[in-house]
N, C-alpha and C. Protein backbone atom coordinates (compact mmCIF):
# COMPACT_ATOMS: atom_id res chain seq x y z
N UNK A 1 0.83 -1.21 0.00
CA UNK A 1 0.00 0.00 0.00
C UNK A 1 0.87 1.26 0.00
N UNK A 2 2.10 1.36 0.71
CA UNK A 2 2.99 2.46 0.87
C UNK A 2 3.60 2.52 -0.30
N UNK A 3 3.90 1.50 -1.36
CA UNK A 3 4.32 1.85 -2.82
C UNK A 3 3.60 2.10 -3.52
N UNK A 4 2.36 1.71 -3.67
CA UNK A 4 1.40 2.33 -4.35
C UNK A 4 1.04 3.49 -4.39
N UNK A 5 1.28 4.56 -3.18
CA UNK A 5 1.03 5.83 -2.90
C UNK A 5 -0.23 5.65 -2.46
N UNK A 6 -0.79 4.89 -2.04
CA UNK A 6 -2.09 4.93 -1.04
C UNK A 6 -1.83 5.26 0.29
N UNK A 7 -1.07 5.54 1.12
CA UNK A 7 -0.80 5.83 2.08
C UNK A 7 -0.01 7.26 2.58
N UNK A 8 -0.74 8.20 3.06
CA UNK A 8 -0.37 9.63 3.51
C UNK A 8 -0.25 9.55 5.07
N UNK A 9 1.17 10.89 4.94
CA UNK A 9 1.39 10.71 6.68
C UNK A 9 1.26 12.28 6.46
N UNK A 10 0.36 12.51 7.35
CA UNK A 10 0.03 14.00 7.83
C UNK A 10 -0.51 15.01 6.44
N UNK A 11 -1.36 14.10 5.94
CA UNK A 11 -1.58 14.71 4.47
C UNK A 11 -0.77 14.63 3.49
N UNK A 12 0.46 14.37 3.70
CA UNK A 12 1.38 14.18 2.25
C UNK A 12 2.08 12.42 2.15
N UNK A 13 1.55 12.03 0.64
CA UNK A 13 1.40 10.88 -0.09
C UNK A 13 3.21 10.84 0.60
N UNK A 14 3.14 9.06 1.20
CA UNK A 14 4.74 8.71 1.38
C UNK A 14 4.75 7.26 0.89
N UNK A 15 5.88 7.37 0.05
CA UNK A 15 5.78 5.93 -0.07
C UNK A 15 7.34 5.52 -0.25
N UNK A 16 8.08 6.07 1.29
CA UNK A 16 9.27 5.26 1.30
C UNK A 16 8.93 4.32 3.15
N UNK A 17 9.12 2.70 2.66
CA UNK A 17 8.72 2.22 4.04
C UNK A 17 9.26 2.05 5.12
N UNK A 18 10.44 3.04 4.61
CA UNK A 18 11.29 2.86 5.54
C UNK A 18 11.65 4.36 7.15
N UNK A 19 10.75 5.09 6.32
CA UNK A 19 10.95 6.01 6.75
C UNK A 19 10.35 6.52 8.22
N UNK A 20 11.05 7.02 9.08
CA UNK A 20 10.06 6.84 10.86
C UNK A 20 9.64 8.53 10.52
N UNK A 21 8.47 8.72 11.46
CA UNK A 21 7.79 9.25 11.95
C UNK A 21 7.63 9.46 13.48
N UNK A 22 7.13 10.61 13.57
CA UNK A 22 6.00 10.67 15.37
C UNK A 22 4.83 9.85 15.18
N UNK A 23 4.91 9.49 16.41
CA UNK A 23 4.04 8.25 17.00
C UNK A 23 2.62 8.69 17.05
N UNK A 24 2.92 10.67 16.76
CA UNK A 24 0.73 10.88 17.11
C UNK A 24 0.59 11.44 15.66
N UNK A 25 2.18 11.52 14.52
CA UNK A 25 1.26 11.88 13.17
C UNK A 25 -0.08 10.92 12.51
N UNK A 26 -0.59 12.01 12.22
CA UNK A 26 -2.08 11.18 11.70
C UNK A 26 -1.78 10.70 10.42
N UNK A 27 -2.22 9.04 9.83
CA UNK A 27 -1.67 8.29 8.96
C UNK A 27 -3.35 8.20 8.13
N UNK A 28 -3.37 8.32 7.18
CA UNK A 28 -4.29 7.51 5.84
C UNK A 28 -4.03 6.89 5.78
N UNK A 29 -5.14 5.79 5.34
CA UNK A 29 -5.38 4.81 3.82
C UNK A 29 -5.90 4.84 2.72
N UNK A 30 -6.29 5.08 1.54
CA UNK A 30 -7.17 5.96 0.93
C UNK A 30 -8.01 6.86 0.88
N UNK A 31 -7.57 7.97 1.74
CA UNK A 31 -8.10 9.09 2.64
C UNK A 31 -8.81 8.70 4.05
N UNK A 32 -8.47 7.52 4.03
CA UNK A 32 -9.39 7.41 5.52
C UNK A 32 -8.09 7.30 6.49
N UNK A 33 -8.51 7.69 7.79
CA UNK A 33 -7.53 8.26 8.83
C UNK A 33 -7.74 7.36 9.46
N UNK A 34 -6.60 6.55 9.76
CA UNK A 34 -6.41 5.41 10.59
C UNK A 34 -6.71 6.04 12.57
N UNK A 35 -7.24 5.14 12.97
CA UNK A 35 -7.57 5.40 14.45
C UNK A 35 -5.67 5.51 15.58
N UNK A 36 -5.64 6.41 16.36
CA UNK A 36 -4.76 6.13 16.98
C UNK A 36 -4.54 4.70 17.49
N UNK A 37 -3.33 4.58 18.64
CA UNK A 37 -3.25 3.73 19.30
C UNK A 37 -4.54 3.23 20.10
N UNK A 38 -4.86 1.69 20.07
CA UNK A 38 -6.12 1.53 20.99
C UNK A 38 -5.72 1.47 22.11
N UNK A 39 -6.42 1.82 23.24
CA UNK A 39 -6.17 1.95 24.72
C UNK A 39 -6.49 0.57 25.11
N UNK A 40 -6.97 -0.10 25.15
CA UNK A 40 -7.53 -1.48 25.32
C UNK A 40 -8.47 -2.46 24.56
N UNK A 41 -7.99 -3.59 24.40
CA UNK A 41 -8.96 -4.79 23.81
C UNK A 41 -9.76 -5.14 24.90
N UNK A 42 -10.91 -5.48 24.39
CA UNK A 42 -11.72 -6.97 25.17
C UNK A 42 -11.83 -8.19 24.60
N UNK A 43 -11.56 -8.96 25.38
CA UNK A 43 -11.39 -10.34 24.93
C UNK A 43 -12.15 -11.59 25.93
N UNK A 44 -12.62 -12.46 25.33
CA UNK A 44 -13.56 -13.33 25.81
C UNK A 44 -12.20 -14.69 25.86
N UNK A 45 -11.98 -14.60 26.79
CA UNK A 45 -11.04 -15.78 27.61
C UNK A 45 -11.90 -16.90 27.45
N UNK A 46 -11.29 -18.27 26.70
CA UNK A 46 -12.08 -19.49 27.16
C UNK A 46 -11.06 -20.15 28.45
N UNK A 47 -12.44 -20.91 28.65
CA UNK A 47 -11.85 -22.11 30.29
C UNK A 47 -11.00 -22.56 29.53
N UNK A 48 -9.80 -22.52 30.54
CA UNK A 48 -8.37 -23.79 30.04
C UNK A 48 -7.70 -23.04 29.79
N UNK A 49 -7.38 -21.81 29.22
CA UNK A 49 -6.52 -21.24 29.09
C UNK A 49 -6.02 -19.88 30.27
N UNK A 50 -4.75 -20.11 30.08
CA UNK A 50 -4.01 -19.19 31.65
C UNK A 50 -3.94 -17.71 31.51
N UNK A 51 -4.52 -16.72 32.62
CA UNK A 51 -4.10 -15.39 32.41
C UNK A 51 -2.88 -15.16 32.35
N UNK A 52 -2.26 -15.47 31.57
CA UNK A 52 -0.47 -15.10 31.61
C UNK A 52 0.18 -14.77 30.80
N UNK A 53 1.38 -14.34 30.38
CA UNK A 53 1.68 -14.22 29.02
C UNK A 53 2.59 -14.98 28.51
N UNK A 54 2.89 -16.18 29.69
CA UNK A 54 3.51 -17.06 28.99
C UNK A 54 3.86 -18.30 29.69
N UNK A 55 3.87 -19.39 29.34
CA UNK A 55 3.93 -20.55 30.04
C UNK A 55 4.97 -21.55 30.03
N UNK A 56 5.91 -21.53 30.92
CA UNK A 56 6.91 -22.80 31.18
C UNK A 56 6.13 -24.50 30.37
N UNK A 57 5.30 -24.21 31.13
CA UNK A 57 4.93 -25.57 30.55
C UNK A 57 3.96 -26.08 29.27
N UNK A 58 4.32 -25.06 28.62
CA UNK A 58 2.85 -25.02 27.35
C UNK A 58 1.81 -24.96 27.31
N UNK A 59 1.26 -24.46 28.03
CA UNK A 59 0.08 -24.97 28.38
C UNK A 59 -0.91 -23.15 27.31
N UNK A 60 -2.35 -23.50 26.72
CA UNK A 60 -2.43 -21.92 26.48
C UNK A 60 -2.46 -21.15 27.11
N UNK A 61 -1.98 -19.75 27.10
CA UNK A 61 -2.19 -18.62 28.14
C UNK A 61 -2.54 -17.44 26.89
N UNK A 62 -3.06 -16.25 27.51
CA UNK A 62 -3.48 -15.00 26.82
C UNK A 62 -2.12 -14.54 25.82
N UNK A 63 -1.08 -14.73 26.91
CA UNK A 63 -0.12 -14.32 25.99
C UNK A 63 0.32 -15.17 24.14
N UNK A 64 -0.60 -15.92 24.12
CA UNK A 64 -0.84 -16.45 22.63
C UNK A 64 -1.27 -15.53 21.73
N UNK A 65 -2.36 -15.00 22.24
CA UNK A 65 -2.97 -13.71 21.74
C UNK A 65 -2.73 -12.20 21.62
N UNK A 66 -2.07 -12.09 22.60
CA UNK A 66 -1.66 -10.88 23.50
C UNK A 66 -1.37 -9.83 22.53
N UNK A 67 -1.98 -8.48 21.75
CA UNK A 67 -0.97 -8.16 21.24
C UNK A 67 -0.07 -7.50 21.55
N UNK A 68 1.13 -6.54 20.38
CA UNK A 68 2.39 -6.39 21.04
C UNK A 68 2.45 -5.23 21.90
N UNK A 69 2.90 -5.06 22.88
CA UNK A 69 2.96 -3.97 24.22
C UNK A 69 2.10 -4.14 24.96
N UNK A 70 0.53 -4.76 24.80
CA UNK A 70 -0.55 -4.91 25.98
C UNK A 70 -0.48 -5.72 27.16
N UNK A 71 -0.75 -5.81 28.03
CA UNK A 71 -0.90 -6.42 28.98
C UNK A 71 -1.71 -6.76 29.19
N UNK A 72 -2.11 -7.55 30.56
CA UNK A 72 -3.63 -8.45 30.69
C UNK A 72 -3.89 -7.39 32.06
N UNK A 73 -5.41 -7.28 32.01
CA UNK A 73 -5.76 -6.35 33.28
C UNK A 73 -6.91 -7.34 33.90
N UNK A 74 -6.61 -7.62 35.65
CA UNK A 74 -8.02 -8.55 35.82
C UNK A 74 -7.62 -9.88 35.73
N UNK A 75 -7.08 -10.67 35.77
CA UNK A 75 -6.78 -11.74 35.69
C UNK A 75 -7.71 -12.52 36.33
N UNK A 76 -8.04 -13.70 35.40
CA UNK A 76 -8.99 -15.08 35.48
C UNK A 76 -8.42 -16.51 36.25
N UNK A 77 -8.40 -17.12 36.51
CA UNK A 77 -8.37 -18.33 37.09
C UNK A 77 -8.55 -19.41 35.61
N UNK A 78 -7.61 -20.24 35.66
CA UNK A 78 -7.85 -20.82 33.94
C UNK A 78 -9.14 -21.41 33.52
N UNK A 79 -9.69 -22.03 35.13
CA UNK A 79 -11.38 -22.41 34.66
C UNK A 79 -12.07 -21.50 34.13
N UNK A 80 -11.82 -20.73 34.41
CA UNK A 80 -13.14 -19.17 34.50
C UNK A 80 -12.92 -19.03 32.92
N UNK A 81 -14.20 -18.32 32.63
CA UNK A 81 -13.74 -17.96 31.11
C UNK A 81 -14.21 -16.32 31.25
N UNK A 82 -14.64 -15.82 30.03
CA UNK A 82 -15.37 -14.44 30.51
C UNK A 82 -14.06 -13.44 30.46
N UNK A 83 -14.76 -11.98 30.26
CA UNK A 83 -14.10 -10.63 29.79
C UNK A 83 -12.70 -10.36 30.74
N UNK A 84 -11.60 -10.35 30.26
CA UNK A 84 -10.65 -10.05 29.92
C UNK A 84 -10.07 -8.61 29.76
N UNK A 85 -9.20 -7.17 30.15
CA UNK A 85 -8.87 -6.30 29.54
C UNK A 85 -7.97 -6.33 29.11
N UNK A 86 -7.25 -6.06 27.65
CA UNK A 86 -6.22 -5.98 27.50
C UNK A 86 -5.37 -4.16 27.14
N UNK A 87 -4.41 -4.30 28.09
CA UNK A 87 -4.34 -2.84 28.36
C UNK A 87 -3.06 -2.00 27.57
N UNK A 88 -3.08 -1.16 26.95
CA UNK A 88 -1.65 -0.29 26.56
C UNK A 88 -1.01 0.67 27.50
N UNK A 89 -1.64 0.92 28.80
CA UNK A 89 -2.08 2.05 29.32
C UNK A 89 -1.79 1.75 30.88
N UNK A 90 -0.60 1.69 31.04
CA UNK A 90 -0.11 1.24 32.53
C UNK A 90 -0.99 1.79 33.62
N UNK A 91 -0.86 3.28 33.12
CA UNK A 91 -1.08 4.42 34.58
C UNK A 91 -3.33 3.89 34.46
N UNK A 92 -3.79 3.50 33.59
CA UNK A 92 -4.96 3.36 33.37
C UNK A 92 -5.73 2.14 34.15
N UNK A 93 -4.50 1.48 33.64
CA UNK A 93 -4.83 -0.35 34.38
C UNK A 93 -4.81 0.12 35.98
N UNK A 94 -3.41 0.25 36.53
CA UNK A 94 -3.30 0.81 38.02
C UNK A 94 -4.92 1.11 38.82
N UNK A 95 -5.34 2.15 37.62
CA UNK A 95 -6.34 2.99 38.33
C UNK A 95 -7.63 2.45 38.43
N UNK A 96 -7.62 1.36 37.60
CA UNK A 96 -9.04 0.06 37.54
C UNK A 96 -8.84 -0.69 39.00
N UNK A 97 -7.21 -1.20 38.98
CA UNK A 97 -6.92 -2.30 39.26
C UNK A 97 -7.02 -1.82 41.18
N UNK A 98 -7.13 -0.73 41.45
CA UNK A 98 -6.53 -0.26 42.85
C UNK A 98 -7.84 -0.16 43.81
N UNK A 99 -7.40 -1.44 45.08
CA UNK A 99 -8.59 -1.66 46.02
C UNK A 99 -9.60 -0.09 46.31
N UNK A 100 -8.91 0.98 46.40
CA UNK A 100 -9.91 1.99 46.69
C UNK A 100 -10.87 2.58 45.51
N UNK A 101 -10.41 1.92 44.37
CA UNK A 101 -11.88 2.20 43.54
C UNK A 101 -12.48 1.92 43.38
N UNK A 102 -12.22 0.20 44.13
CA UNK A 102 -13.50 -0.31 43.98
C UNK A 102 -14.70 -1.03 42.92
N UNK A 103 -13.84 -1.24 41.47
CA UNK A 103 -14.61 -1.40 40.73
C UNK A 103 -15.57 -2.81 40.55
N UNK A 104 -16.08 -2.92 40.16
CA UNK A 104 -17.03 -3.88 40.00
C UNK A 104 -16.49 -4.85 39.19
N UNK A 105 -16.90 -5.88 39.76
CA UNK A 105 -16.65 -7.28 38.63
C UNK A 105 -17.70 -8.16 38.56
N UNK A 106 -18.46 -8.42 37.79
CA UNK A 106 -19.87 -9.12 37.30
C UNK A 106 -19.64 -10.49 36.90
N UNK A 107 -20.20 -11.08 37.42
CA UNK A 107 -20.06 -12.71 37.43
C UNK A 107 -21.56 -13.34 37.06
N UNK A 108 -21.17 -14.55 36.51
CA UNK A 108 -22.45 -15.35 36.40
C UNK A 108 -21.46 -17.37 36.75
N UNK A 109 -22.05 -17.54 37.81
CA UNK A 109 -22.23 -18.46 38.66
C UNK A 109 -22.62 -19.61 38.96
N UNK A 110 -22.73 -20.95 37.93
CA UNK A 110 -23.14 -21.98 37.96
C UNK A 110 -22.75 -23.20 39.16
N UNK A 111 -23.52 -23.07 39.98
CA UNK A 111 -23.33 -23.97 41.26
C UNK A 111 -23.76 -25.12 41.49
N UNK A 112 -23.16 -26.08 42.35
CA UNK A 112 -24.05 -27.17 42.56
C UNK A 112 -24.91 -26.88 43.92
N UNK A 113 -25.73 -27.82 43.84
CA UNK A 113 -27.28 -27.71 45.12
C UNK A 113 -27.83 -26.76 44.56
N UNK A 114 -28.97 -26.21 45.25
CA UNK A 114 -29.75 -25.18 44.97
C UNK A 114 -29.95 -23.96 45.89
N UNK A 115 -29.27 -22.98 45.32
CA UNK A 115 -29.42 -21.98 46.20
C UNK A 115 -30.17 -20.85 46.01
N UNK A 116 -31.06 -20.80 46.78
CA UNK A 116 -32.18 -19.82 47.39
C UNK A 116 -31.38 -17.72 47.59
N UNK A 117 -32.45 -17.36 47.85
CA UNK A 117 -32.69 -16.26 47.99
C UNK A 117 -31.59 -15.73 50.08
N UNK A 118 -31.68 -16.62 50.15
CA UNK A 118 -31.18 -16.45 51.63
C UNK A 118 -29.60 -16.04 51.40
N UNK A 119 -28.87 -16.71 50.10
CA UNK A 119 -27.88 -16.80 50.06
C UNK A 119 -26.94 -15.29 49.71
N UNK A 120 -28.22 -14.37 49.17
CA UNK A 120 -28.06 -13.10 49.03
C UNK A 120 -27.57 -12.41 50.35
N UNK A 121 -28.67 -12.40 50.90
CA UNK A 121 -27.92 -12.18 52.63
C UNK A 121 -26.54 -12.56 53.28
N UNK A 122 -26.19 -13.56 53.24
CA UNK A 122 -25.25 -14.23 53.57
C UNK A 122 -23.90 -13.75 52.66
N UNK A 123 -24.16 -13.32 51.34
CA UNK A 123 -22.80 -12.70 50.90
C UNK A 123 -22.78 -11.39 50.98
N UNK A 124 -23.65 -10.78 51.05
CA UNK A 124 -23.89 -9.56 51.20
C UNK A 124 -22.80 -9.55 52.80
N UNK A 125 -23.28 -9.81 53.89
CA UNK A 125 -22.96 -10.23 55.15
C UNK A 125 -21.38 -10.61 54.98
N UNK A 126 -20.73 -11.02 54.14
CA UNK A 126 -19.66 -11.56 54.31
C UNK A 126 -19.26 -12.94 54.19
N UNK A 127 -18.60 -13.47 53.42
CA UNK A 127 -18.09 -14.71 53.97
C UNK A 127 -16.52 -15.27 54.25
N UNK A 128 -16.41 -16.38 55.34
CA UNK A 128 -14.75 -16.13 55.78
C UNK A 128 -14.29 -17.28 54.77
N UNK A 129 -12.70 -17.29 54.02
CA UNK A 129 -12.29 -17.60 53.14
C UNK A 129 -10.82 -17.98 53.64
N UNK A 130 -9.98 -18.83 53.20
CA UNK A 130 -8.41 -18.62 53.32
C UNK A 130 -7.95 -17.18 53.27
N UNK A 131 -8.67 -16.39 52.60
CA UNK A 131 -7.87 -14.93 52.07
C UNK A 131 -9.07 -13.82 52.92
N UNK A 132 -9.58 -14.06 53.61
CA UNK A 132 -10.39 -12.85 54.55
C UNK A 132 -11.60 -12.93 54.44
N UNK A 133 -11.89 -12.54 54.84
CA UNK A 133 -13.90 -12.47 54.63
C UNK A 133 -13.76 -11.83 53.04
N UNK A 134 -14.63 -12.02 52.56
CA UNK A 134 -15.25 -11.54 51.28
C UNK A 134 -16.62 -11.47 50.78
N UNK A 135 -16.96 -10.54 50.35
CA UNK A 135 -18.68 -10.30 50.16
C UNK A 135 -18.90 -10.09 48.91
N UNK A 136 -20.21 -9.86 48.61
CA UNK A 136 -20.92 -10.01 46.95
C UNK A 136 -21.79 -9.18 46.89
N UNK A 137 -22.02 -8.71 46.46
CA UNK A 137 -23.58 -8.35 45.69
C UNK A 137 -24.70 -9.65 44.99
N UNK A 138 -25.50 -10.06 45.61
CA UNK A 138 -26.10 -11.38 44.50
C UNK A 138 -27.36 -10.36 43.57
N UNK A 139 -27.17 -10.14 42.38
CA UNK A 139 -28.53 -9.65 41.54
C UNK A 139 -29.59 -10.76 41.13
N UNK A 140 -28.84 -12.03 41.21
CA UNK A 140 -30.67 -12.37 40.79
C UNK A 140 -30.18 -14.48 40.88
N UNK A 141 -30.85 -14.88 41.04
CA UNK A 141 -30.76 -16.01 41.55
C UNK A 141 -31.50 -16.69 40.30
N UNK A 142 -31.04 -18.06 39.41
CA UNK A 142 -32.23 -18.79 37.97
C UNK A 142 -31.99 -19.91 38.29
N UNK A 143 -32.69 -20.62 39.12
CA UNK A 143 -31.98 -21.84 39.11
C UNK A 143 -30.83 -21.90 39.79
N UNK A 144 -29.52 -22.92 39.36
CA UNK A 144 -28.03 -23.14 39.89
C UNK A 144 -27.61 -22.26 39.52
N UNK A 145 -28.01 -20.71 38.92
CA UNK A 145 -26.99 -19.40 38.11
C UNK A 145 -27.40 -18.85 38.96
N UNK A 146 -26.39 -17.90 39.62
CA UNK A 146 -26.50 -17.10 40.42
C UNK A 146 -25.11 -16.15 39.84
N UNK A 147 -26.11 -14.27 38.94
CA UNK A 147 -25.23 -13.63 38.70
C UNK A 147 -25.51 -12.42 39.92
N UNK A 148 -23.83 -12.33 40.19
CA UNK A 148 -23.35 -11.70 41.30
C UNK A 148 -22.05 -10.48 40.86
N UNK A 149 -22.17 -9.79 42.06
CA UNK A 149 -20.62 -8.65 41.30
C UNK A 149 -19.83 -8.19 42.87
N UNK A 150 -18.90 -8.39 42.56
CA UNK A 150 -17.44 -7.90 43.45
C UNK A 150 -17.04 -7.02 43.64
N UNK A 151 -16.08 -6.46 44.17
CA UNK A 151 -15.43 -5.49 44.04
C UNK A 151 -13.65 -5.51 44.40
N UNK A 152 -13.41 -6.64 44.22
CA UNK A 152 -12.32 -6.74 44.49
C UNK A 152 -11.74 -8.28 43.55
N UNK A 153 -10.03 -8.75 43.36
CA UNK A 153 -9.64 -9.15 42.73
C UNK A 153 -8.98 -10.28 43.00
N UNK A 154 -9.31 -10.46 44.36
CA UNK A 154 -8.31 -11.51 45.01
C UNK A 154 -8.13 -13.12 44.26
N UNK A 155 -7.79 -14.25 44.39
CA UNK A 155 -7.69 -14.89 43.75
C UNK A 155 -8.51 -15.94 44.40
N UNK A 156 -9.49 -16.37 43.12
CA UNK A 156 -10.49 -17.57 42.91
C UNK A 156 -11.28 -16.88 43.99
N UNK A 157 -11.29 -15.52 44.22
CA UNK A 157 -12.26 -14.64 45.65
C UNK A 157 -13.83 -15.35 44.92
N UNK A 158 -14.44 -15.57 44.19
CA UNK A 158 -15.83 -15.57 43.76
C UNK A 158 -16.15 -17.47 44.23
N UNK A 159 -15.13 -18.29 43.62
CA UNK A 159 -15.55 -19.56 43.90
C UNK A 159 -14.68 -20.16 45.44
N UNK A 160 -13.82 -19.49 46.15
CA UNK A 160 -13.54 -19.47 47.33
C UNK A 160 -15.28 -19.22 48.43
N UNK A 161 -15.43 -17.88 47.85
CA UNK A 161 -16.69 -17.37 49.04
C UNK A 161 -18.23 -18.62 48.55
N UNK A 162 -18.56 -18.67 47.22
CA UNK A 162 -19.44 -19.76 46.92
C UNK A 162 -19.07 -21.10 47.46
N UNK A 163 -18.04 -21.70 47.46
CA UNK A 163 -18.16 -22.98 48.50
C UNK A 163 -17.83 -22.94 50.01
N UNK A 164 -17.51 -22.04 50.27
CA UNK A 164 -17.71 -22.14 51.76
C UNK A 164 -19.27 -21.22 51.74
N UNK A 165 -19.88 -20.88 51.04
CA UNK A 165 -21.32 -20.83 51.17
C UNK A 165 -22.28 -22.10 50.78
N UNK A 166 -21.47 -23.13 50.82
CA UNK A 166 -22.26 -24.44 50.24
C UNK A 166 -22.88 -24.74 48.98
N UNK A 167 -22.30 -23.97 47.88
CA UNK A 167 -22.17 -24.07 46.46
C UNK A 167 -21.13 -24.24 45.66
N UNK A 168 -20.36 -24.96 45.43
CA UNK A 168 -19.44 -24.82 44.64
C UNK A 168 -19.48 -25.10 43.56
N UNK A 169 -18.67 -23.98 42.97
CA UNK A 169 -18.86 -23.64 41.36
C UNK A 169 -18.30 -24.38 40.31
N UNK A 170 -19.06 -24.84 39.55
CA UNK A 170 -19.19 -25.52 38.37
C UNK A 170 -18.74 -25.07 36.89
N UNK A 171 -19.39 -23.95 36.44
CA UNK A 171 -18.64 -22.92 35.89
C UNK A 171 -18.72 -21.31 36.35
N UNK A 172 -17.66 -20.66 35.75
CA UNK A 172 -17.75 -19.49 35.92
C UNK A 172 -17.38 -18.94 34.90
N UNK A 173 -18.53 -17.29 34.91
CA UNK A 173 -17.92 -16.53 33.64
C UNK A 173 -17.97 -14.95 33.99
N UNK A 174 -16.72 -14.40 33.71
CA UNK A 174 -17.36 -12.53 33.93
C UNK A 174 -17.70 -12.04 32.77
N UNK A 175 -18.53 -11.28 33.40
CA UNK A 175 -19.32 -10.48 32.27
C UNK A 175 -19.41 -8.92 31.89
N UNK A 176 -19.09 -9.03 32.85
CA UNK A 176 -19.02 -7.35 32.88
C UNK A 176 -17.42 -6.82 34.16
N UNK A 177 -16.87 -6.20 33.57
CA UNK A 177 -15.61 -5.27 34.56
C UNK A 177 -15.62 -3.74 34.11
N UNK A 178 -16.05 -3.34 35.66
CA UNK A 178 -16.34 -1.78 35.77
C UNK A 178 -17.47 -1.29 34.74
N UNK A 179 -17.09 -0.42 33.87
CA UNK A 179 -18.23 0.22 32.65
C UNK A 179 -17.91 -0.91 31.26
N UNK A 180 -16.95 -1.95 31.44
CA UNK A 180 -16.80 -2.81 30.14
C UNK A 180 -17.91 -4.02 30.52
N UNK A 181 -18.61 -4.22 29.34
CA UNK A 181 -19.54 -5.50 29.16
C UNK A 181 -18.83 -6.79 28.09
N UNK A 182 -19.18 -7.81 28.74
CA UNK A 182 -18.69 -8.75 27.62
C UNK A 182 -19.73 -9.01 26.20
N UNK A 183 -20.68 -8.83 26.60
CA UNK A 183 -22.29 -9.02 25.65
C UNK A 183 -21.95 -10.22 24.78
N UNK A 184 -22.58 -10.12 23.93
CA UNK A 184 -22.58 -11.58 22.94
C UNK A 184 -21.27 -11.35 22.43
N UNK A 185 -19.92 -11.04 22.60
CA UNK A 185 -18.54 -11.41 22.05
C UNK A 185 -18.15 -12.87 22.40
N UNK A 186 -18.10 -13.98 21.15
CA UNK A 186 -17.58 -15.30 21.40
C UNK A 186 -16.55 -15.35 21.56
N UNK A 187 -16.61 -16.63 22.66
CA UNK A 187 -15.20 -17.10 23.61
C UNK A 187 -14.24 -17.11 22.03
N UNK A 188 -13.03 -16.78 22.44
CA UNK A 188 -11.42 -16.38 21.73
C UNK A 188 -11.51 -15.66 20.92
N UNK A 189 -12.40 -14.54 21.39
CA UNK A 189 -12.67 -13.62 20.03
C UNK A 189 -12.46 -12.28 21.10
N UNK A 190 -11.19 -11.12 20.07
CA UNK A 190 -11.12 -9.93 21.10
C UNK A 190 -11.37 -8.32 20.13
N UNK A 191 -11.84 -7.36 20.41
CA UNK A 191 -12.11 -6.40 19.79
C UNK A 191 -11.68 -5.38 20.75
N UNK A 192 -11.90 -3.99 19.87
CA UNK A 192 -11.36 -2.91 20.95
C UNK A 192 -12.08 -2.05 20.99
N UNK A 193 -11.56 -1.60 22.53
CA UNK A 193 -13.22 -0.58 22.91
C UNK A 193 -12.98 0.55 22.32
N UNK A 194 -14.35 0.86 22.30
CA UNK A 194 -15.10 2.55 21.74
C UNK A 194 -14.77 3.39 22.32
N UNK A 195 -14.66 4.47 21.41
CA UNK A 195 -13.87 5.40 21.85
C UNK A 195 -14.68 6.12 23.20
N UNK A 196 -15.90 5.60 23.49
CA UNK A 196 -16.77 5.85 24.92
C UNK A 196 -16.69 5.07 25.93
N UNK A 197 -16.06 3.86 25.61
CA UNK A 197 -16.05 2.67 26.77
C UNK A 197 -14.32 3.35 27.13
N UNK A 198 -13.53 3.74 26.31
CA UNK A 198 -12.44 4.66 26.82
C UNK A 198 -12.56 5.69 27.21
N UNK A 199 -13.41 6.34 27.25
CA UNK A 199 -13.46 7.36 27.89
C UNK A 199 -14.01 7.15 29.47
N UNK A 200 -14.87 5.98 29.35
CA UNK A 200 -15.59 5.59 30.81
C UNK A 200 -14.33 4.85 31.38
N UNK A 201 -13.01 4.11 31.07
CA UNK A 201 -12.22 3.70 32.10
C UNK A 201 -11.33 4.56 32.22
N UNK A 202 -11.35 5.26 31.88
CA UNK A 202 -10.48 6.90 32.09
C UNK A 202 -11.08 7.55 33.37
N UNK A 203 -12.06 7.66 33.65
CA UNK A 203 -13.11 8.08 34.38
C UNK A 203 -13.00 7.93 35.43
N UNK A 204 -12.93 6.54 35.97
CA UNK A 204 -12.56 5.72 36.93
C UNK A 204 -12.04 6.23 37.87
């Protein structure tokens, strides 16, 4: 495309490919203006594969996918599947990632036995864990699904507090982190947020 002369940097046609630039000149493609750097992907993590970016033992991890400079924000448990951030944006991640903001993490909850409406109370209330008490929000109880939201990141914190509440979890998936939704995006499939879903983790 750059020999062809389809490609302009800052309005004027370049077509040597060798040539560097600033990192915020604005680039064409046949007059259309390529988007800056994306601030973050979302990505739909399947079960089995590791939040990591890389594995001693082969096993899959994100970092298969990962692209180049991002990082993983939020990290999953390899069962878990569900939304993923992938971040360019160190000082951004920090500011998601930091116990006093508090952000939300949205879960949906497949348990064994059947758990009732009582169980809302009871996480709400707290429950004690290897890693401290930990509590929930429960929104709505269907059957063995019970979707619930967090506020914190600790590790396996969602299926730790569900079996010592006498459910243990079967599968798990997040669905939502902070103002990001996973919605119908299929598992190993990642896209990047709008330039409004960046502006809402900016926000933060």
């Amino acid at each position: 495309m750059i020999r062809a002369g389809r490609v302009t940097v800052s309005g004027i046609i370049e077509t040597n490919a060798k040539k560097h630039f600033p990192e915020e000149a604005p680039i064409s493609i046949d007059g259309h203006e390529l988007r800056g750097r994306i601030a973050a992907y979302i990505y739909h993590k399947p079960a089995g594969m590791l939040s990591t970016t890389e594995d001693p033992m082969g096993r899959p991890c994100v970092g298969d996918v990962l692209p180049h400079r991002y990082h993983i924000v939020g990290r999953l448990d390899m069962e878990t599947r569900g939304l993923l951030l992938l971040s360019a944006d160190g000082g951004m991640s920090q500011r998601i990632l930091h116990p006093k903001r508090a952000v939300e993490r949205e879960y949906l909850a497949w348990v064994e036995g059947n758990p009732t409406m009582d169980l809302k109370d009871k996480l709400a209330q707290g429950v004690e864990t290897s890693l401290g008490i930990a509590k929930a929000q429960v929104c709505s109880i269907d059957e063995n699904c019970i979707r619930l939201v967090v506020t914190e990141g600790r590790n396996r914190i969602v299926r730790r507090m569900l079996h010592n509440s006498g459910h243990s979890v079967v599968d798990l998936q997040r669905i939502r982190f902070g103002p990001i939704e996973l919605n119908d995006l299929e598992e190993g499939w990642m896209v990047p947020i709008s330039g409004a879903q960046e502006d809402a983790l900016y926000a933060i």
